[in-house]
Protein backbone atom coordinates (compact mmCIF):
# COMPACT_ATOMS: atom_id res chain seq x y z
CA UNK A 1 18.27 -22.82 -34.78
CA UNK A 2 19.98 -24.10 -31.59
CA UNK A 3 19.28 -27.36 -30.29
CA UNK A 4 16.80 -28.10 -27.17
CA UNK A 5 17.40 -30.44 -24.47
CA UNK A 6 14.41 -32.61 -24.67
CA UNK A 7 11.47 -31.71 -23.43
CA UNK A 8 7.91 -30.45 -23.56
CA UNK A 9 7.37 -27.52 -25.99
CA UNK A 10 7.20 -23.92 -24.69
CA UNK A 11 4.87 -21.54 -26.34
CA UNK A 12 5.68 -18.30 -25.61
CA UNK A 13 3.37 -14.69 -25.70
CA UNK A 14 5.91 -12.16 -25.99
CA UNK A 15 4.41 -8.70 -24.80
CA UNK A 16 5.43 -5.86 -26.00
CA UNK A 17 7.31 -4.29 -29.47
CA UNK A 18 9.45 -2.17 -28.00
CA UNK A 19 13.49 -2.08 -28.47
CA UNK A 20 13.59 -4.44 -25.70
CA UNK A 21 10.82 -7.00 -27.27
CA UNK A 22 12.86 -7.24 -30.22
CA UNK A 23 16.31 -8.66 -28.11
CA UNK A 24 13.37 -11.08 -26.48
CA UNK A 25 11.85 -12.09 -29.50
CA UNK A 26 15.51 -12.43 -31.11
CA UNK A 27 16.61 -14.45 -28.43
CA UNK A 28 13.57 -16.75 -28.36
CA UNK A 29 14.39 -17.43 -31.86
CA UNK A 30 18.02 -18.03 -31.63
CA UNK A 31 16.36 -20.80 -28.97
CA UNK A 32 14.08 -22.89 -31.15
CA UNK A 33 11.23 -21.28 -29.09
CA UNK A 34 9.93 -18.44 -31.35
CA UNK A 35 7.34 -16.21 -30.32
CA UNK A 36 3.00 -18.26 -30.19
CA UNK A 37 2.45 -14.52 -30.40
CA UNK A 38 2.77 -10.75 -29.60
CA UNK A 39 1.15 -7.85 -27.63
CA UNK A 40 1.20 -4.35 -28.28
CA UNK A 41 -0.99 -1.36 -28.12
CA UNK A 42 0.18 0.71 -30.98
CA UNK A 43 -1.16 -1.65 -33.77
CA UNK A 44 1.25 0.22 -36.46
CA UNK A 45 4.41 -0.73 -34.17
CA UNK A 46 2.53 -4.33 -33.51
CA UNK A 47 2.51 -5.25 -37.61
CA UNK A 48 5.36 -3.63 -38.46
CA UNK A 49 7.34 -6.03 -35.38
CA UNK A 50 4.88 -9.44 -36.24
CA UNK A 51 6.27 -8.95 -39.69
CA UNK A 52 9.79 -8.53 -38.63
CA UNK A 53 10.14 -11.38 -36.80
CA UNK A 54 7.52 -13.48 -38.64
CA UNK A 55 4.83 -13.41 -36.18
CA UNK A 56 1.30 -13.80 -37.37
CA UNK A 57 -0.95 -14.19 -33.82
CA UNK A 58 -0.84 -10.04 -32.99
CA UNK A 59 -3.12 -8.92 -30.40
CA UNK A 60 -3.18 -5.11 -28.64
CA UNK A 61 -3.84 -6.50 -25.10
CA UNK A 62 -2.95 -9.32 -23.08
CA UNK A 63 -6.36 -10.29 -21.81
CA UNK A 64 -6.68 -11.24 -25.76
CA UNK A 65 -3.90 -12.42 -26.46
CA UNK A 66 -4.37 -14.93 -23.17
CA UNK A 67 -7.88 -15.97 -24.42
CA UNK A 68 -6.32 -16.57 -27.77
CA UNK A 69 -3.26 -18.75 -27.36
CA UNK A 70 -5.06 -21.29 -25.29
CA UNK A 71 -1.79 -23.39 -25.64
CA UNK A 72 0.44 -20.76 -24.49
CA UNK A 73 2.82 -21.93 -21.56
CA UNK A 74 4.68 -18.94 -20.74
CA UNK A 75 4.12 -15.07 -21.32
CA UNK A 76 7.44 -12.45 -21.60
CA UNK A 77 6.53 -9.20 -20.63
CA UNK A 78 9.00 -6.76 -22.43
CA UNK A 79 6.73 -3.89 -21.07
CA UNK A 80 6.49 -0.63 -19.15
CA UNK A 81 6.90 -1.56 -15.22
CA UNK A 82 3.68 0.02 -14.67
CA UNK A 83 2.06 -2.57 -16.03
CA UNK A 84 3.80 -5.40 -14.65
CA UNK A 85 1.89 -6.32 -11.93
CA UNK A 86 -1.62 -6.29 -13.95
CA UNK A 87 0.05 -8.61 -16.47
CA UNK A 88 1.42 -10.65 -14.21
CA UNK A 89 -1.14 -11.27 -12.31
CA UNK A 90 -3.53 -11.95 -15.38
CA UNK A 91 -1.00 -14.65 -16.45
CA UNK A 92 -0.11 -16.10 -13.35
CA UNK A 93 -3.66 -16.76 -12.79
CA UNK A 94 -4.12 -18.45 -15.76
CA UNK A 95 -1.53 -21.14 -14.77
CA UNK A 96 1.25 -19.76 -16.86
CA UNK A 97 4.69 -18.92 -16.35
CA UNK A 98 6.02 -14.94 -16.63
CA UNK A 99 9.66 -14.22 -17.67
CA UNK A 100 9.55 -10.19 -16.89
CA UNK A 101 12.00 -7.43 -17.47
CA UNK A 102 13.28 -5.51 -15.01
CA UNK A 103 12.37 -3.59 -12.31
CA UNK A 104 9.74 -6.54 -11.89
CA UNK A 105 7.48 -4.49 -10.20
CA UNK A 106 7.12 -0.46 -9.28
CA UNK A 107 7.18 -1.18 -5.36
CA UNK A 108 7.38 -3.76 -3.10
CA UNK A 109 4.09 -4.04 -2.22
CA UNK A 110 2.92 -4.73 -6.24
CA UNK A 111 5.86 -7.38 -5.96
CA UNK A 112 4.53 -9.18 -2.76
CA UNK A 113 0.77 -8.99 -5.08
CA UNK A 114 2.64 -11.22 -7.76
CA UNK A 115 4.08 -13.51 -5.55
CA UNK A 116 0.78 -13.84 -3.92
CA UNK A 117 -0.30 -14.81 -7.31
CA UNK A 118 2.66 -17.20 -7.99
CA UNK A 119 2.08 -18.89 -4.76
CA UNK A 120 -2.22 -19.63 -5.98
CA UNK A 121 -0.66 -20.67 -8.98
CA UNK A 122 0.70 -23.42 -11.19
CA UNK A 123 2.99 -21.18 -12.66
CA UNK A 124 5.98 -19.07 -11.93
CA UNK A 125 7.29 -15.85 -11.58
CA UNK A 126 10.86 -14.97 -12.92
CA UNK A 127 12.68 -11.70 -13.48
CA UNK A 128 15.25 -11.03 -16.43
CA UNK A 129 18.59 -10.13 -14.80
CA UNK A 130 21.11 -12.02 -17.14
CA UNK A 131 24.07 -10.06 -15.91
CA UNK A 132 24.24 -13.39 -13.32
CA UNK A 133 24.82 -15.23 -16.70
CA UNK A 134 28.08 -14.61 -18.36
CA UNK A 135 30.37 -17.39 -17.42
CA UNK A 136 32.76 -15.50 -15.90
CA UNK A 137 30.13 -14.45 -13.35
CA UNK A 138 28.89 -18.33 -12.83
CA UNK A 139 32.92 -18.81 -11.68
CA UNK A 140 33.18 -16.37 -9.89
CA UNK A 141 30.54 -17.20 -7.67
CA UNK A 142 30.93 -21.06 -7.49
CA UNK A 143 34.19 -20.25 -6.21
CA UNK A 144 33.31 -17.96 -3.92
CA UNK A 145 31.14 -20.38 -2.56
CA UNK A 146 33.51 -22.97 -2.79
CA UNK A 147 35.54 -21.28 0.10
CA UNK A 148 38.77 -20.86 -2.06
CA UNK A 149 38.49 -17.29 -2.29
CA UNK A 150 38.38 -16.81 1.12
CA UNK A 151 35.91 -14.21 2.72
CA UNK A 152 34.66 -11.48 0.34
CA UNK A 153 36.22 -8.16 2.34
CA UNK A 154 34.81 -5.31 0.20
CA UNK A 155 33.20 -4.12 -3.39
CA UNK A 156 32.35 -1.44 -5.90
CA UNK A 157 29.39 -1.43 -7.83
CA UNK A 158 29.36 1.60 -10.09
CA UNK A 159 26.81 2.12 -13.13
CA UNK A 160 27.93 5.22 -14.78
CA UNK A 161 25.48 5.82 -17.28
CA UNK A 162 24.53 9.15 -19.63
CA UNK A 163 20.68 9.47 -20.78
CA UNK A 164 20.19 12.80 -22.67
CA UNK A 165 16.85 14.82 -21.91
CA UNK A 166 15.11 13.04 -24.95
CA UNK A 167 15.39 9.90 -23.25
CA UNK A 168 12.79 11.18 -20.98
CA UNK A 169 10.31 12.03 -23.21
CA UNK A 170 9.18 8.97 -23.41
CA UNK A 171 5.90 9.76 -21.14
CA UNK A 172 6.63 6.68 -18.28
CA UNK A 173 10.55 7.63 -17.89
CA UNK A 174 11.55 9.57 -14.94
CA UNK A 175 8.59 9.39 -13.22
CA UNK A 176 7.92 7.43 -9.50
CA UNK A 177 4.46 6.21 -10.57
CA UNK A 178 5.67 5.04 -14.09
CA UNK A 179 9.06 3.41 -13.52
CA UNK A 180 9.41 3.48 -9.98
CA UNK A 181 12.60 5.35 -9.67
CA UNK A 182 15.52 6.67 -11.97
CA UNK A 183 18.79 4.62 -12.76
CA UNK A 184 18.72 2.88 -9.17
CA UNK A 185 15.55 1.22 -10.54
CA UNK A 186 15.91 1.18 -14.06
CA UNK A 187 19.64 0.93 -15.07
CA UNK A 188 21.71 0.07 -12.01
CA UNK A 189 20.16 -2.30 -10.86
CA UNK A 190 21.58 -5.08 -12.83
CA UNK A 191 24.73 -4.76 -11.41
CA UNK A 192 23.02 -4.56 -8.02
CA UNK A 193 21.63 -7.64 -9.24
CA UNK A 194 25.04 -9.31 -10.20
CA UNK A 195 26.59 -7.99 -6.90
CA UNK A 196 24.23 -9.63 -4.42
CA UNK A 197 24.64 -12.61 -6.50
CA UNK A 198 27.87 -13.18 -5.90
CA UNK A 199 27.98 -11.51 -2.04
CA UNK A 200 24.76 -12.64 -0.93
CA UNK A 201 22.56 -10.75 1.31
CA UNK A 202 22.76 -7.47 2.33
CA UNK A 203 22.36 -7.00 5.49
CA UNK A 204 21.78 -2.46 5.77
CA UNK A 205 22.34 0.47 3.88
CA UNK A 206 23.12 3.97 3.99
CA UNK A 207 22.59 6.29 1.03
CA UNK A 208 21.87 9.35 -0.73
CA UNK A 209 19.62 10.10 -3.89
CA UNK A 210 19.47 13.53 -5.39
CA UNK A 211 18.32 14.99 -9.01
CA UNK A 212 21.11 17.01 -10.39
CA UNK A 213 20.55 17.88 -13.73
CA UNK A 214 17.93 15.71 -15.72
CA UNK A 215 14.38 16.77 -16.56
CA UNK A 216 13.06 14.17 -14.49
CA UNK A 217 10.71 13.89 -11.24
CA UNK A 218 13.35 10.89 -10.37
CA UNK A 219 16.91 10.79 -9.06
CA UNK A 220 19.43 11.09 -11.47
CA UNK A 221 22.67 9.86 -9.33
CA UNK A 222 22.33 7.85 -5.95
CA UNK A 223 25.34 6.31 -4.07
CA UNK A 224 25.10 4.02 -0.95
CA UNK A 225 27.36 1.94 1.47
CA UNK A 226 25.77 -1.86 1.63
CA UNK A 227 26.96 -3.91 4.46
CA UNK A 228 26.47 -7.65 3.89
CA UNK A 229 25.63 -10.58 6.31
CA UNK A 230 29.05 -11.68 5.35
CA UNK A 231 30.24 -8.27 6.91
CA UNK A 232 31.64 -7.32 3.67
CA UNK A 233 30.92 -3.96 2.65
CA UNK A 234 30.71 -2.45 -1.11
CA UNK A 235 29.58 1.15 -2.39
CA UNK A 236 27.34 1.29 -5.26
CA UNK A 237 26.78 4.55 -7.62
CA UNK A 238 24.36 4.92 -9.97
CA UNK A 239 23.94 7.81 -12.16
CA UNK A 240 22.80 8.93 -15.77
CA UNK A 241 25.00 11.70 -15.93
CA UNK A 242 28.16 10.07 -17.11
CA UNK A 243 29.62 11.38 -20.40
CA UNK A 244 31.75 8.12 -20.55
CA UNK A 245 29.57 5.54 -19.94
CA UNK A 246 30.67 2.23 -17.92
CA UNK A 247 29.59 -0.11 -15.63
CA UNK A 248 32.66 -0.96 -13.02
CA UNK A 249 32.29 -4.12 -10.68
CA UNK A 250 35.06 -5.15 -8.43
CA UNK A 251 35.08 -8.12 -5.87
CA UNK A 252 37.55 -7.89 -2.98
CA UNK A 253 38.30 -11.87 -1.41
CA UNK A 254 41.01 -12.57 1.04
CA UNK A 255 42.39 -14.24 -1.26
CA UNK A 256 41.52 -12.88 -4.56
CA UNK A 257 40.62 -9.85 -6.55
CA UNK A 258 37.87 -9.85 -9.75
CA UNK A 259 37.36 -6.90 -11.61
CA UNK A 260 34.56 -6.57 -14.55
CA UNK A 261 34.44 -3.34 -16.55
CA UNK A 262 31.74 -3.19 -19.52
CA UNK A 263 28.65 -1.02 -20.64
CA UNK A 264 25.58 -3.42 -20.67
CA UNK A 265 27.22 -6.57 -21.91
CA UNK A 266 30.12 -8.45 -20.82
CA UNK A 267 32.56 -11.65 -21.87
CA UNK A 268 34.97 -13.20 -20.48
CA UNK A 269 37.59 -10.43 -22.39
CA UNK A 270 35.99 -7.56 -19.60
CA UNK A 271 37.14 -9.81 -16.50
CA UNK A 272 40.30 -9.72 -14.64
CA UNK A 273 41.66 -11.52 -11.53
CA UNK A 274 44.27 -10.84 -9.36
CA UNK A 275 45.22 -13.97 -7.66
CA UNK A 276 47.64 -17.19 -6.93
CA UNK A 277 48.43 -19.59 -9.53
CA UNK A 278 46.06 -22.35 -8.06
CA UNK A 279 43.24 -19.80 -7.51
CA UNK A 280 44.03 -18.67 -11.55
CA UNK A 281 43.60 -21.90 -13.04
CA UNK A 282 40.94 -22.74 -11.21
CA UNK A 283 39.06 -19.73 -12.42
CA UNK A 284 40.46 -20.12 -16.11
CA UNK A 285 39.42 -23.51 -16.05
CA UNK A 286 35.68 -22.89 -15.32
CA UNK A 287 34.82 -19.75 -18.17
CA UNK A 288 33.22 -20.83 -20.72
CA UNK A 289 33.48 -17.83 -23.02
CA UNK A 290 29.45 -17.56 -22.29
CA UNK A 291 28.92 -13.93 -22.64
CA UNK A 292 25.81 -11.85 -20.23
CA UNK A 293 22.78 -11.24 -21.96
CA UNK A 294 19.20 -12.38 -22.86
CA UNK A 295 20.14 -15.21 -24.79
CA UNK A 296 22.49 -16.49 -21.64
CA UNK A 297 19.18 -16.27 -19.64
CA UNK A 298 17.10 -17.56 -21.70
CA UNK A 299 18.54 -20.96 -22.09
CA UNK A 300 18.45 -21.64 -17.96
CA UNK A 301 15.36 -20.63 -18.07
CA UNK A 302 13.86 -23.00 -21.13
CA UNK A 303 16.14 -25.76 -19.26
CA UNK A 304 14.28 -25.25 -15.97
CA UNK A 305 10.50 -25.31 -17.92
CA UNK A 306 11.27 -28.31 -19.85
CA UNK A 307 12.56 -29.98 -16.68
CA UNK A 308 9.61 -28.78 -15.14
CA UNK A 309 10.97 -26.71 -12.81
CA UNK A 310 10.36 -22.75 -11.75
CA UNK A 311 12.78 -20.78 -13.66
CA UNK A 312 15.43 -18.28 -12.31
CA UNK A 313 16.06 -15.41 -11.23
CA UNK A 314 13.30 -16.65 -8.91
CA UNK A 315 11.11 -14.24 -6.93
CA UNK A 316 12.94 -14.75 -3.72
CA UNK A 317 16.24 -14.03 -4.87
CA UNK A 318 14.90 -11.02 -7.58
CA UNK A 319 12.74 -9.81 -4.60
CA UNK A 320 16.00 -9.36 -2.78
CA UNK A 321 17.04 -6.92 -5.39
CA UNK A 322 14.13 -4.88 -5.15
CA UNK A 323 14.47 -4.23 -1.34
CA UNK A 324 17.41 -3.16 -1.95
CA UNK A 325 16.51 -0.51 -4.29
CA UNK A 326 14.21 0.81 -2.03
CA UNK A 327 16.80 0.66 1.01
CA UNK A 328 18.61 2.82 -1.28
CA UNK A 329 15.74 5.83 -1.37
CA UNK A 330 14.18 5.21 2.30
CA UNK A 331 17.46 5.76 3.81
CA UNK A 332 18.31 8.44 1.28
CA UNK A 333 15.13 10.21 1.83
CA UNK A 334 14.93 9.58 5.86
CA UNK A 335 18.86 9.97 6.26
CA UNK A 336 18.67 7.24 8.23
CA UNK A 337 20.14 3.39 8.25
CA UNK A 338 17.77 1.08 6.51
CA UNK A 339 18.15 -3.00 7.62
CA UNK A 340 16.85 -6.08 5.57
CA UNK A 341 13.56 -5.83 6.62
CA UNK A 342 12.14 -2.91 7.37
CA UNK A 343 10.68 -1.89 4.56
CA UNK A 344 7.18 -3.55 5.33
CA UNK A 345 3.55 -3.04 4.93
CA UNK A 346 3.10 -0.06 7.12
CA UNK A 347 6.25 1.99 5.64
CA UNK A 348 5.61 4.87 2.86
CA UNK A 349 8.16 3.16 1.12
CA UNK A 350 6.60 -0.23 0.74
CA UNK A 351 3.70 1.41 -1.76
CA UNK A 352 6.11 3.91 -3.53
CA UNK A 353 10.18 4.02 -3.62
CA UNK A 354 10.18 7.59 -3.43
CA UNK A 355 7.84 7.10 -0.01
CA UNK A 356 6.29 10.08 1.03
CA UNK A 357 7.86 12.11 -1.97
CA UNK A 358 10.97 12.85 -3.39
CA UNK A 359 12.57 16.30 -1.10
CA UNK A 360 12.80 18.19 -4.53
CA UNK A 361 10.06 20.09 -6.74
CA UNK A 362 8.05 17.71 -9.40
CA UNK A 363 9.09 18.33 -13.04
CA UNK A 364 5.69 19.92 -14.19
């Protein structure tokens, strides 16, 4: 068990007992904050994972489990996005913190509804994007705002991914009103994520989004040009169609090049920089050998509860993601140039990310 700074205890109500509930409920153990309790519908899956990780409060809804763990402080949800504004909400209202896994939310109008709720209550909203949190990334960034990088110039933010048709039949995969888009929303964008983290915000974008080959009512490859308010300008592909899988990141600087190459995890190893000796140092100096992942989350974020504090990715900064993702299918769908901004109450593509529909024939 790792040590704690000191603090108030957080009691956390992990939902859901999926593949991606057990790396949560791992990493909540590794943290000295194990799992108040569990949520799941299927109660076979829900035993079989309270056993596994030695949880004994099991519950097959939230509303329960909520009413149950009066002491609870902070709820995970490790669920389908199509239920992650109903849980959110429920939590939020309660006056409790929600850690939730990406895509946050199906649209940006079910987004704005949880920050709505965030802002009524004594809780917070965060989103799980722990790509920002390999230390490599943290460098990169402080010295990018540190000026000694000079301005970033241009990017590449490629997620080349391969899902075979049995992904899909999982019955909320690949479909608009289940998981809100294909690998822009559900795959890419964690190195979307990582990109405007470092760059900042994006100021437009021009794209395409088309379904080539997978069994899905989704897109199954998009690309898009992303201008920043910097003026730097980066392409970003996303696809599930990828024999050899990789996620490719590379940061162009006046000054400086940093190149990342990994699958879904990086350390230190999967960096490179191409730079002056004072520029190298300085960036050798800061890496901690802190590797991305849940567990590199997860520690800012108990940090920021027992300080009292809202914990990151915050919902400003994941909402930015979000529009982004659905710059990425209005212009691809419109063919036109989408700004910051546009996308607001009003706009198809506020409710839904595939707006008005997606121009190809639903998989029946």
């Amino acid at each position: 068990m790792s040590e704690r700074s000191v603090g108030p205890a957080q009691r956390f109500v992990l939902a859901g007992a999926g593949n991606i509930g057990g790396v949560h409920a791992e990493a909540l153990i590794a943290a000295g904050a194990a799992p108040a309790a569990v949520v799941e519908v299927d109660r076979a899956r829900l035993d079989a994972f309270g056993e596994k990780y030695g949880i004994a409060a099991r519950y097959t809804s939230l509303e329960a489990a909520l009413d149950g763990e009066p002491g609870a402080t902070a709820v995970v949800l490790a669920t389908p996005p199509v239920v992650h504004r109903e849980q959110a909400v429920a939590a939020l209202e309660r006056g409790l913190t929600v850690y939730c896994e990406k895509p946050p939310a199906l649209s940006l109008a079910d987004f704005d509804a949880i920050t709505a709720a965030e802002d009524a209550s004594a809780g917070s909203f965060a989103t799980v994007f722990q790509q920002r949190y390999g230390s490599s990334a943290q460098q990169l960034r402080d010295l990018a705002a540190g000026g000694s990088l000079g301005r970033p110039v241009t990017a590449v933010c490629n997620t080349l991914w391969f899902r075979p048709a049995e992904y899909f039949a999982v019955d909320w995969r690949g479909r608009w009103e289940s998981e809100g888009g294909g690998p822009t929303m559900g795959h890419g964008i964690h190195q979307m994520d990582l990109l405007l983290s470092i760059l900042g915000p994006w100021r437009e974008v021009t794209a395409v989004a088309t379904r080539i080959a997978q069994p899905t009512n989704t897109e199954d490859v998009s690309a898009a040009i992303v201008t920043f308010s910097s003026g730097a300008v980066a392409t970003v592909l996303n696809t599930l169609l990828a024999p050899r899988q990789t996620s490719y990141l590379r940061f162009d600087f006046e000054n400086a090049t940093a190149e990342l190459e990994h699958y879904d995890r990086y350390g230190d190893e999967n960096w490179t920089l191409t730079a002056g000796p004072e520029i190298t140092a300085a960036w050798e100096a800061g890496r901690t050998a802190v590797a991305s992942g849940h567990s590199a989350q997860l520690a800012a974020v108990l940090a920021a509860l027992d300080a009292g504090q809202p914990p990151p990715v915050t919902s400003a900064s994941a909402r930015a993601t979000l529009e982004l993702s659905a710059a990425i299918y209005a212009s691809a769908f419109t063919g036109s140039r989408v700004r910051r901004g546009e996308i607001a109450p009003g706009s198809p593509f506020y409710d839904r990310m595939d707006g008005g529909g997606a121009p190809w024939p639903p998989v029946k």
